[in-house]
PDB file of N, CA and C in Angstrom:
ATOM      1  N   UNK A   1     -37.257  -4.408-184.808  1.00  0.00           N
ATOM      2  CA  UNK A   1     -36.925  -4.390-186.214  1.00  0.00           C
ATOM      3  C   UNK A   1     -36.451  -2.988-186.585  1.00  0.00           C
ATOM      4  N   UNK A   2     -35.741  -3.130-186.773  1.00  0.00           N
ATOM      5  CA  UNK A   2     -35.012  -1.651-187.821  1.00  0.00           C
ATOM      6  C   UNK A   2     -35.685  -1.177-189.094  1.00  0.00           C
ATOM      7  N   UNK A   3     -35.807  -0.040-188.874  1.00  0.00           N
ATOM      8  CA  UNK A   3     -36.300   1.165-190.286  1.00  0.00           C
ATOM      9  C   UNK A   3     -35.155   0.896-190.896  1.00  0.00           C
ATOM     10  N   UNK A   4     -35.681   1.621-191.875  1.00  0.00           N
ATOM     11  CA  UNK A   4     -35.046   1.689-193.411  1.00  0.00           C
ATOM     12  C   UNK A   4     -35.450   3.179-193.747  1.00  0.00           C
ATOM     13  N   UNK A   5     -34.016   3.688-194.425  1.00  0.00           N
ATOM     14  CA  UNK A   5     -34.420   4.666-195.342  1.00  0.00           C
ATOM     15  C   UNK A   5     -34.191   4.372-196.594  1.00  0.00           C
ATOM     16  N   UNK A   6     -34.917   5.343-197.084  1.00  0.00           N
ATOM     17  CA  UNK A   6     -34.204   4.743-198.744  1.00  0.00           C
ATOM     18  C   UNK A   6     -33.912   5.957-199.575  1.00  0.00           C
ATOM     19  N   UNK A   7     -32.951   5.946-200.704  1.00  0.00           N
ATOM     20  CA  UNK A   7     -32.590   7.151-200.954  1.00  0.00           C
ATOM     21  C   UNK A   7     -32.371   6.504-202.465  1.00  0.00           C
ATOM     22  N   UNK A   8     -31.986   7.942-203.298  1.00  0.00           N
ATOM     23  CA  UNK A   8     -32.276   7.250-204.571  1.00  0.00           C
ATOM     24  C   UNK A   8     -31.487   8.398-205.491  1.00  0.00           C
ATOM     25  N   UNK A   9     -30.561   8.178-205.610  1.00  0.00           N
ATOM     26  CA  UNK A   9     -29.643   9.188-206.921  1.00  0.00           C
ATOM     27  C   UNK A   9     -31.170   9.537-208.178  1.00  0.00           C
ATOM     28  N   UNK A  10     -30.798  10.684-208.560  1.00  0.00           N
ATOM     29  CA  UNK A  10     -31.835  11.420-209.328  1.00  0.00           C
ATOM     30  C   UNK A  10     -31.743  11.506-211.019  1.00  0.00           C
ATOM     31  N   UNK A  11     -30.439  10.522-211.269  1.00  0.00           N
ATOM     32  CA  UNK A  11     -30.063   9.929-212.722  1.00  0.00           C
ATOM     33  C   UNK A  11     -30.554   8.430-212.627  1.00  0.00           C
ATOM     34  N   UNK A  12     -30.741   7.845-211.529  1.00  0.00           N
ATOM     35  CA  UNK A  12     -31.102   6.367-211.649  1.00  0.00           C
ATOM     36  C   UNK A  12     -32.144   6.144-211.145  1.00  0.00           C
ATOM     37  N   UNK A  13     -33.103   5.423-211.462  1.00  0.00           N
ATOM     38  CA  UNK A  13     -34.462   5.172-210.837  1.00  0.00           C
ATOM     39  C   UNK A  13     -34.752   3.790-209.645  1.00  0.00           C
ATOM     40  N   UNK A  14     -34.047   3.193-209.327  1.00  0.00           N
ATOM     41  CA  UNK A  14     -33.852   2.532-208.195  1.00  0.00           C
ATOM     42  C   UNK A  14     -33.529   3.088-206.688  1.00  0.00           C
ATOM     43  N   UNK A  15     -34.155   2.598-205.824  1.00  0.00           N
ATOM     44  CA  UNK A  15     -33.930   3.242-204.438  1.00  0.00           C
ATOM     45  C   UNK A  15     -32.890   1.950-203.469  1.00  0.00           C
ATOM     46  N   UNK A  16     -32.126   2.667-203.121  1.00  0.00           N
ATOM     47  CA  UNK A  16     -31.838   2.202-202.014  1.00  0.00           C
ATOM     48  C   UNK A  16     -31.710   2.185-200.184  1.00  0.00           C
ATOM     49  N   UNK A  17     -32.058   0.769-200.054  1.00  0.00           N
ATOM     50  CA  UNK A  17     -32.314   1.149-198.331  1.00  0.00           C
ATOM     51  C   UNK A  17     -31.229   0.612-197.815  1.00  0.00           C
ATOM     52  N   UNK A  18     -30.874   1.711-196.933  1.00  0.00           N
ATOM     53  CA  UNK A  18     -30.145   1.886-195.581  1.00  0.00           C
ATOM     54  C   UNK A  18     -31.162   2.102-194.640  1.00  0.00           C
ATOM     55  N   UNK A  19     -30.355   0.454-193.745  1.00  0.00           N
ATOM     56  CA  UNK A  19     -30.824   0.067-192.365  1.00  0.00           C
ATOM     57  C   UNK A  19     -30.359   1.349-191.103  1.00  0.00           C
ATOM     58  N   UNK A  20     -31.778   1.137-190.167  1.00  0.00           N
ATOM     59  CA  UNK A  20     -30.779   2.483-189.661  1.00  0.00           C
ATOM     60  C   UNK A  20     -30.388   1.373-188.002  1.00  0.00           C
ATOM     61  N   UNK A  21     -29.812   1.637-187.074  1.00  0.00           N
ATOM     62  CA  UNK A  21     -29.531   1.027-185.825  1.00  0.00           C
ATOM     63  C   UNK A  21     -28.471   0.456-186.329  1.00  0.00           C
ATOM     64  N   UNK A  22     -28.032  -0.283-185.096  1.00  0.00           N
ATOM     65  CA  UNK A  22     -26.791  -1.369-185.377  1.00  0.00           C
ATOM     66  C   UNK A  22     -26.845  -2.299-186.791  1.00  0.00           C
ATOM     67  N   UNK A  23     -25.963  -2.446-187.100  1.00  0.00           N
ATOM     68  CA  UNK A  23     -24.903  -2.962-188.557  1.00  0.00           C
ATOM     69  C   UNK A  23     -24.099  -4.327-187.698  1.00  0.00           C
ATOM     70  N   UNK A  24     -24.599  -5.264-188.041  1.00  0.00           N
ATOM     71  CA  UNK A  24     -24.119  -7.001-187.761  1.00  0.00           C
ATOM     72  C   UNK A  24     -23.058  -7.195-188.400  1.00  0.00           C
ATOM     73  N   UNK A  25     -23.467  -6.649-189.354  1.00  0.00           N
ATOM     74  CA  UNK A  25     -22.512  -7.237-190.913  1.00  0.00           C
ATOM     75  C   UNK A  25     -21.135  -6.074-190.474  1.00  0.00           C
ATOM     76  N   UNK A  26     -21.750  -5.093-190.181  1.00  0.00           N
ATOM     77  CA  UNK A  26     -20.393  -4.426-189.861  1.00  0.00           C
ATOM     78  C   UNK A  26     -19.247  -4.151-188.636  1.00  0.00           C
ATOM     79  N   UNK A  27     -20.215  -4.592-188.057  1.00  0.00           N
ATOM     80  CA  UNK A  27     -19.701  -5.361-186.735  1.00  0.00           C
ATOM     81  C   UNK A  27     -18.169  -6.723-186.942  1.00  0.00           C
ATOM     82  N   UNK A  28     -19.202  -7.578-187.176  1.00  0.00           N
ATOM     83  CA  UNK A  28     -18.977  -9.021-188.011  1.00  0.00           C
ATOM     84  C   UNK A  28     -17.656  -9.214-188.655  1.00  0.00           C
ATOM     85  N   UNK A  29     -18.163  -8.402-189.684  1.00  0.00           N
ATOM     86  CA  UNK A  29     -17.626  -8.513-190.584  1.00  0.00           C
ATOM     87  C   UNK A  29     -16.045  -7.061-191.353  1.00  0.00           C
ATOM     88  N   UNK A  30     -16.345  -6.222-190.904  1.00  0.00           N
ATOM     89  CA  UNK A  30     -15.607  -5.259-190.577  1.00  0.00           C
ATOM     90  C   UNK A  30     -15.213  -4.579-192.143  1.00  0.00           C
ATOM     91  N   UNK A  31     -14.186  -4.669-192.452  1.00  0.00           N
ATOM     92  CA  UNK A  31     -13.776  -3.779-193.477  1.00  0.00           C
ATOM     93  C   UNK A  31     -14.170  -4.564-194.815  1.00  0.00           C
ATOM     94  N   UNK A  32     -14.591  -5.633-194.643  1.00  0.00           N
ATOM     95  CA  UNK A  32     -15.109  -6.688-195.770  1.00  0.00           C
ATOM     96  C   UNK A  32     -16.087  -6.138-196.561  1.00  0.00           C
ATOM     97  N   UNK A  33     -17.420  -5.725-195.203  1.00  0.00           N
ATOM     98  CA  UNK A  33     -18.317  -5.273-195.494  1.00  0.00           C
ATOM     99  C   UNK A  33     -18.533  -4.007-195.829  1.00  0.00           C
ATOM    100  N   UNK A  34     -17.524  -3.558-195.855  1.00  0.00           N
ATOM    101  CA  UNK A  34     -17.562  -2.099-196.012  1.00  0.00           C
ATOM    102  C   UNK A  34     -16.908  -1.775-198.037  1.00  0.00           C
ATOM    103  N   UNK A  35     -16.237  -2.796-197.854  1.00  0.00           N
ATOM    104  CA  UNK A  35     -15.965  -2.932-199.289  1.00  0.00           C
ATOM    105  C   UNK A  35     -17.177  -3.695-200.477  1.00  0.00           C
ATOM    106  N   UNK A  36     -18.320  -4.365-199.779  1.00  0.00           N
ATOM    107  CA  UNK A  36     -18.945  -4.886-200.503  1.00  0.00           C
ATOM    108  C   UNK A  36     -20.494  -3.535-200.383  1.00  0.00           C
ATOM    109  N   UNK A  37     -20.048  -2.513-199.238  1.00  0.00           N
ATOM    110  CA  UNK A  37     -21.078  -1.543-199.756  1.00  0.00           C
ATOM    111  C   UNK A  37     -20.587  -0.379-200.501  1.00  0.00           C
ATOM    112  N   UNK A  38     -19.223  -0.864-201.187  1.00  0.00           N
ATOM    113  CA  UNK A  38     -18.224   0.367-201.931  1.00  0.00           C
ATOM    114  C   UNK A  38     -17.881   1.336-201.132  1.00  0.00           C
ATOM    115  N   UNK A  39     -17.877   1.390-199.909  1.00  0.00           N
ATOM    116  CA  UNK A  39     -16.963   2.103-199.480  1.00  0.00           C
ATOM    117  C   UNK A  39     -15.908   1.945-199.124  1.00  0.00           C
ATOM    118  N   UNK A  40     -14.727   2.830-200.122  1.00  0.00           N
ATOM    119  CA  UNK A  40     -13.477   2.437-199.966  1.00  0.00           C
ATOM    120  C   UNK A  40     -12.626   2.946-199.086  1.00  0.00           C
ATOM    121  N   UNK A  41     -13.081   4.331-198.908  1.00  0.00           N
ATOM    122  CA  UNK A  41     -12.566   5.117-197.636  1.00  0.00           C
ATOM    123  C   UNK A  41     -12.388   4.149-196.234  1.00  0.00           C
ATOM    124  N   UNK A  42     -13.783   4.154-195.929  1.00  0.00           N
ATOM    125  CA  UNK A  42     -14.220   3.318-194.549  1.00  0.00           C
ATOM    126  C   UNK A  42     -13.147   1.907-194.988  1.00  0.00           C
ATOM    127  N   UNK A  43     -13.131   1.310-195.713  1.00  0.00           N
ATOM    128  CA  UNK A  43     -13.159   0.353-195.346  1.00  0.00           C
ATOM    129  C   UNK A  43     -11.325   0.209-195.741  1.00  0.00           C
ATOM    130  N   UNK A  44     -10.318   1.035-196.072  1.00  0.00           N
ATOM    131  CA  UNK A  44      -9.142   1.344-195.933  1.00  0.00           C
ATOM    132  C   UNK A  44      -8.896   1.402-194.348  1.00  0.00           C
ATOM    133  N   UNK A  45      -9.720   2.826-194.287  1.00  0.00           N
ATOM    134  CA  UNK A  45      -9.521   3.024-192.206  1.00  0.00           C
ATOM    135  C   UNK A  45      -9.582   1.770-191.953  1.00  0.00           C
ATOM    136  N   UNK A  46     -10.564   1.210-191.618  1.00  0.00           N
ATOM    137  CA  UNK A  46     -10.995   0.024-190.942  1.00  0.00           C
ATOM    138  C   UNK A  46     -10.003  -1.273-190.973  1.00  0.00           C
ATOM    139  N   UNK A  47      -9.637  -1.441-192.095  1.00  0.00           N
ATOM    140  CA  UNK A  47      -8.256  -2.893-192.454  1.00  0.00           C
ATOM    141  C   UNK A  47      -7.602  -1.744-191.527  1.00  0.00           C
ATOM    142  N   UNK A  48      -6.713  -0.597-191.854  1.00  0.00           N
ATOM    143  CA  UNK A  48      -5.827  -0.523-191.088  1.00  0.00           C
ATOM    144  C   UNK A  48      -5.917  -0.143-189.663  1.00  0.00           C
ATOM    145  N   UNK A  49      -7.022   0.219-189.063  1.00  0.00           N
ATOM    146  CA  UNK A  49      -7.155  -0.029-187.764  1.00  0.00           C
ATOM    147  C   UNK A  49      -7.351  -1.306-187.340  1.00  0.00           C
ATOM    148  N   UNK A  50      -7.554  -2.611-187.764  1.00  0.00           N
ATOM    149  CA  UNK A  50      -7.374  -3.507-187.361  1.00  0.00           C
ATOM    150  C   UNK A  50      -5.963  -4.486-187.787  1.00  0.00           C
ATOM    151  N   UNK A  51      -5.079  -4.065-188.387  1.00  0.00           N
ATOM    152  CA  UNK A  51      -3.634  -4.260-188.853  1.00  0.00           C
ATOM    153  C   UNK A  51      -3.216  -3.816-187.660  1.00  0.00           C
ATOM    154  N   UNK A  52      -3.643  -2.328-186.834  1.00  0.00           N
ATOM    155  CA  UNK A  52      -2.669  -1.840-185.620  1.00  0.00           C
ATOM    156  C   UNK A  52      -3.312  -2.837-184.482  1.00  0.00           C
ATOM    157  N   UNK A  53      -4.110  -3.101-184.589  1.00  0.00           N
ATOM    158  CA  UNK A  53      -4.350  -3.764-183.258  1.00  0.00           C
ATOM    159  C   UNK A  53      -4.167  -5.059-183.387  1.00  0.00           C
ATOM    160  N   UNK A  54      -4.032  -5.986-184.297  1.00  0.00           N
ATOM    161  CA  UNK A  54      -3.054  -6.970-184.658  1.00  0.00           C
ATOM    162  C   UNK A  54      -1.628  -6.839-183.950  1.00  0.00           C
ATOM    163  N   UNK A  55      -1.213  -5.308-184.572  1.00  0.00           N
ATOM    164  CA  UNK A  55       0.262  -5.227-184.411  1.00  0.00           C
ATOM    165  C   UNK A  55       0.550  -5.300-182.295  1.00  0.00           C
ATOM    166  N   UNK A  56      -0.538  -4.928-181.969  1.00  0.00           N
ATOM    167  CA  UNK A  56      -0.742  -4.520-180.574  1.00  0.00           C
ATOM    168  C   UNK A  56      -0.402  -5.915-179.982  1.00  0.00           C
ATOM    169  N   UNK A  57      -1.379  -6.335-180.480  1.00  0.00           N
ATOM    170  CA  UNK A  57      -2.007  -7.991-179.767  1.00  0.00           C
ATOM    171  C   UNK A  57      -0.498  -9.022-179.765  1.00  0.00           C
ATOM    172  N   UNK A  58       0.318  -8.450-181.271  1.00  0.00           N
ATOM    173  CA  UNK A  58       1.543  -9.557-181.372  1.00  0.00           C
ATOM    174  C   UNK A  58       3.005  -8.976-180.114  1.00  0.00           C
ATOM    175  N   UNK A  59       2.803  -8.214-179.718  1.00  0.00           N
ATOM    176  CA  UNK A  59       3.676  -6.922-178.663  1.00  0.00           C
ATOM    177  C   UNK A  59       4.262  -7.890-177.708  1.00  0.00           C
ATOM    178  N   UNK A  60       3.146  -7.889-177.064  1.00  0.00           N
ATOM    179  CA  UNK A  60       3.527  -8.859-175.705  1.00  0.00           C
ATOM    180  C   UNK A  60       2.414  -9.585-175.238  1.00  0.00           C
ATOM    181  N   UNK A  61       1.941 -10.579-173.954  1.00  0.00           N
ATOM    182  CA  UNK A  61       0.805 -10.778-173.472  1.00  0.00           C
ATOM    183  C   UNK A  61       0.033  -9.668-172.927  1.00  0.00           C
ATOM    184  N   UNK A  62       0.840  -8.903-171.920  1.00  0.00           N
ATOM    185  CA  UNK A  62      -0.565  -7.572-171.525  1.00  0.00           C
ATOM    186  C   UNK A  62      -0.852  -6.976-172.908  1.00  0.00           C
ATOM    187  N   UNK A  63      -0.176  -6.460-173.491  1.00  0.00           N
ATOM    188  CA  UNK A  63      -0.616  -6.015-174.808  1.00  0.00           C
ATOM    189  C   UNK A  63      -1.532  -7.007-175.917  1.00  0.00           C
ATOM    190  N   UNK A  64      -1.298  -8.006-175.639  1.00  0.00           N
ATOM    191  CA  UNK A  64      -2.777  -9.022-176.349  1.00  0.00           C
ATOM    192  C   UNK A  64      -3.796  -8.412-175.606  1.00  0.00           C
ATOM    193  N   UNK A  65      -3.619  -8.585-174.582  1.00  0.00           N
ATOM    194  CA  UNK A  65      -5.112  -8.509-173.751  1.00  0.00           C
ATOM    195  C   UNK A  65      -5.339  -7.203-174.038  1.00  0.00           C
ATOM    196  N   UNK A  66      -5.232  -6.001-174.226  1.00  0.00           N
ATOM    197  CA  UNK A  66      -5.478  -5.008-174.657  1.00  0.00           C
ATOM    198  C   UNK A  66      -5.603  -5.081-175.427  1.00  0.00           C
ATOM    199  N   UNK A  67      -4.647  -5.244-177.160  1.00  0.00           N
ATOM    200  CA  UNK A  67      -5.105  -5.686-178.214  1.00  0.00           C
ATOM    201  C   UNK A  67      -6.718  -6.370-178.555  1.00  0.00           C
ATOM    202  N   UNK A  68      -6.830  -7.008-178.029  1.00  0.00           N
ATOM    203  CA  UNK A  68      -8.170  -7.838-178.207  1.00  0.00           C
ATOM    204  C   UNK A  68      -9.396  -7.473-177.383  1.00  0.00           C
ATOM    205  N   UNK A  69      -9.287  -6.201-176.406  1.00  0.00           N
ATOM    206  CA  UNK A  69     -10.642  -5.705-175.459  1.00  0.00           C
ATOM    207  C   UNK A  69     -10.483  -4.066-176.824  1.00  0.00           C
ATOM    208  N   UNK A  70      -9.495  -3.574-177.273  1.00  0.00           N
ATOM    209  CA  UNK A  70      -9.711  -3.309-178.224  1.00  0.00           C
ATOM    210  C   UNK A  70     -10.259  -3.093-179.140  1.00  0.00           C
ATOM    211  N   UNK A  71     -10.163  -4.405-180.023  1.00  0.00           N
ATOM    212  CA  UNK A  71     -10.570  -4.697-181.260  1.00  0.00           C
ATOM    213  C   UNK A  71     -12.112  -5.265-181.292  1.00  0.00           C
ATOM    214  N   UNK A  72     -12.832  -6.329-179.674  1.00  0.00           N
ATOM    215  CA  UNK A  72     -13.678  -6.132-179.815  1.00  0.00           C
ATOM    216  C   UNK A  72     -14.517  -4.474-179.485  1.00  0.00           C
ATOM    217  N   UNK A  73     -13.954  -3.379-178.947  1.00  0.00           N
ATOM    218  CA  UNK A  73     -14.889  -1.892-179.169  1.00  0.00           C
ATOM    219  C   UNK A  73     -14.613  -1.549-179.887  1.00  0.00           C
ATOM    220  N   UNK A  74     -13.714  -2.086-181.094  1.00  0.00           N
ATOM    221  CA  UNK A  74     -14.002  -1.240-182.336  1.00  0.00           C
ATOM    222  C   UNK A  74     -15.105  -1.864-183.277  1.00  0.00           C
ATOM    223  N   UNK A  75     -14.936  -3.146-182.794  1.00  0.00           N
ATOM    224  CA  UNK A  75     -15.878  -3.754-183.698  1.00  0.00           C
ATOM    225  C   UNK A  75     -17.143  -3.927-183.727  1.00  0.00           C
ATOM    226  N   UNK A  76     -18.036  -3.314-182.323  1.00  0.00           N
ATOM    227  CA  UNK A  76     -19.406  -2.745-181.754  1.00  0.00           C
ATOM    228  C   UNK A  76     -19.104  -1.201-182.228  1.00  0.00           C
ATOM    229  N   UNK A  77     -17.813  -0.245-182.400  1.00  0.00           N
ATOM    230  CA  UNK A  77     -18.350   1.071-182.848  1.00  0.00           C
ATOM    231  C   UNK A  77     -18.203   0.825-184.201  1.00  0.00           C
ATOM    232  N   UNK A  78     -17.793   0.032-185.236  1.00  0.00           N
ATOM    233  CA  UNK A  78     -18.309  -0.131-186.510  1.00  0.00           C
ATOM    234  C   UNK A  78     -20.100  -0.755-187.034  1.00  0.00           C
ATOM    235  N   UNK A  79     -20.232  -1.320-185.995  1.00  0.00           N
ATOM    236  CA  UNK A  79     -21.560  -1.927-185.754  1.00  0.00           C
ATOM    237  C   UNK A  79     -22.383  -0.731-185.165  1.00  0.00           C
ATOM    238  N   UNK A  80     -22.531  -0.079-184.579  1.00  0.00           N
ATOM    239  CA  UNK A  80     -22.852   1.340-183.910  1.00  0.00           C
ATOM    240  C   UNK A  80     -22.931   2.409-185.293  1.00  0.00           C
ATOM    241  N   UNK A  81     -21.904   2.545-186.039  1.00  0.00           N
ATOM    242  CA  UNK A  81     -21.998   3.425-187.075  1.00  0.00           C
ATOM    243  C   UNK A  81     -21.996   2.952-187.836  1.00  0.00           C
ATOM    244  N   UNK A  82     -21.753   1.673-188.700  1.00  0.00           N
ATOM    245  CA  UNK A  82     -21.908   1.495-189.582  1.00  0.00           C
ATOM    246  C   UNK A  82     -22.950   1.803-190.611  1.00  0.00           C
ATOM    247  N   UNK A  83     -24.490   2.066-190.516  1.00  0.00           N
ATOM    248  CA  UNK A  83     -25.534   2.430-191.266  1.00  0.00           C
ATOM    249  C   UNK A  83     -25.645   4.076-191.168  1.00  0.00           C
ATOM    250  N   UNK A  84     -24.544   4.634-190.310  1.00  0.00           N
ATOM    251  CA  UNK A  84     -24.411   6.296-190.410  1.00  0.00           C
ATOM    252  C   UNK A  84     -23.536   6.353-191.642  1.00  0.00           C
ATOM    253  N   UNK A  85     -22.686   5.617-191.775  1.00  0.00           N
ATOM    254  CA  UNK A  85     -21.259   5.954-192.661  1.00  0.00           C
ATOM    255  C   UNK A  85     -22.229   5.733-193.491  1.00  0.00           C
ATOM    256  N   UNK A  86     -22.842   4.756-194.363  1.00  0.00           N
ATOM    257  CA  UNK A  86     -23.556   4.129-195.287  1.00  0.00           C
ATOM    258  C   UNK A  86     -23.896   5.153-196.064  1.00  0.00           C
ATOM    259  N   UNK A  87     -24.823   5.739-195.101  1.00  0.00           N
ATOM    260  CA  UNK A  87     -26.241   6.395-195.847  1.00  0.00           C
ATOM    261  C   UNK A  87     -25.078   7.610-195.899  1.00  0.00           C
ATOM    262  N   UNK A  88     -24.000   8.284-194.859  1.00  0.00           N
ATOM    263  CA  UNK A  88     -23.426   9.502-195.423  1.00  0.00           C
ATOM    264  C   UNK A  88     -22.556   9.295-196.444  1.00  0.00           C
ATOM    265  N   UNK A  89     -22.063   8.236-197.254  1.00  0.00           N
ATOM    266  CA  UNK A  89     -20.979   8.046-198.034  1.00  0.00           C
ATOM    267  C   UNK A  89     -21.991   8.228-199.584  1.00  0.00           C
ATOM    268  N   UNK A  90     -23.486   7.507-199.480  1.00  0.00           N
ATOM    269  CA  UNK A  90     -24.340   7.966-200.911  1.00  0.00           C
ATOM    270  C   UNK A  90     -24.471   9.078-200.623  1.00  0.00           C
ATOM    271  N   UNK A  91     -24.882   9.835-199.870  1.00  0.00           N
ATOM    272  CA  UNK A  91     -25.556  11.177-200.000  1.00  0.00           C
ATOM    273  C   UNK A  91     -24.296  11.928-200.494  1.00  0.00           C
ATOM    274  N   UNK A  92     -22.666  11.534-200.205  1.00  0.00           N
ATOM    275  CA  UNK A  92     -21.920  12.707-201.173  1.00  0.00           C
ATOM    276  C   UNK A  92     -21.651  11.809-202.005  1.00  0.00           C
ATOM    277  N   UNK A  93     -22.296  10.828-202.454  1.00  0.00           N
ATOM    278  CA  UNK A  93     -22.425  10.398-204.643  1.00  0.00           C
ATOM    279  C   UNK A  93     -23.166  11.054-205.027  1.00  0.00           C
ATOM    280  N   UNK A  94     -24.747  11.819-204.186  1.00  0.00           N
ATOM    281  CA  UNK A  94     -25.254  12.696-204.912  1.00  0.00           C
ATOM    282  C   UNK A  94     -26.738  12.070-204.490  1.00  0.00           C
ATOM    283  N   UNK A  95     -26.868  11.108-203.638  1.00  0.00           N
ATOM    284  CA  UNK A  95     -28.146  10.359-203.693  1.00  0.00           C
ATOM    285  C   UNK A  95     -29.203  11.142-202.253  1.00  0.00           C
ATOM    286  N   UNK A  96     -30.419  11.122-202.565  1.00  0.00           N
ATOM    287  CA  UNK A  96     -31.228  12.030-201.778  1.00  0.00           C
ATOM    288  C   UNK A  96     -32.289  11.262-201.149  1.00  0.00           C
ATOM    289  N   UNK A  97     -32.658  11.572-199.646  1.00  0.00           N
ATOM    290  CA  UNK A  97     -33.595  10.572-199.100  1.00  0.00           C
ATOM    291  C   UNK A  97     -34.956  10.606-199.821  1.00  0.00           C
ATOM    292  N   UNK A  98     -35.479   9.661-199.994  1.00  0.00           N
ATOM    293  CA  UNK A  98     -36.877   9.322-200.579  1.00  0.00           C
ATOM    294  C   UNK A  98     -38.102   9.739-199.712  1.00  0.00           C
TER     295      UNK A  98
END
């Protein structure tokens, strides 16, 4: 089971937890999820790194197959970092670990 931190902006009285280890959802789910934790940065990169490897995959057949051994390691290193980006994208809104 995965820890949790929780952190909590110092104008609002609610805490929030960030999971720490691998990210499913961000794995999974990719720039989706990254937009439903407001991050817009990440989750710009992310559509367009997976737009290029789209663009890869449509190239030729060896280039699919690359395209797609690809896109699944990007999509274990979004799952890999995803709960790093998280927790570093509140901490510059201003939010502080609990």
């Amino acid at each position: 089971m995965n820890a949790r931190i929780y952190l909590q902006h110092p104008q609002h009285k609610d805490a929030i937890a960030v999971a720490t280890g691998f990210s499913w959802g961000a794995c999974l789910l990719g720039f989706i999820w990254a937009l439903s934790k407001r991050m817009w940065f990440a989750a710009f990169v992310m559509l367009g790194i997976n737009v290029i490897l789209l663009g890869i995959g449509l190239w030729g057949e060896t280039a699919d197959l690359i395209g797609f051994v690809l896109s699944i390691v990007f999509a274990f290193a979004c799952g890999a970092y995803g709960n790093r980006w998280h927790r570093w994208t509140l901490e510059q809104r201003g939010y502080v670990v609990v």
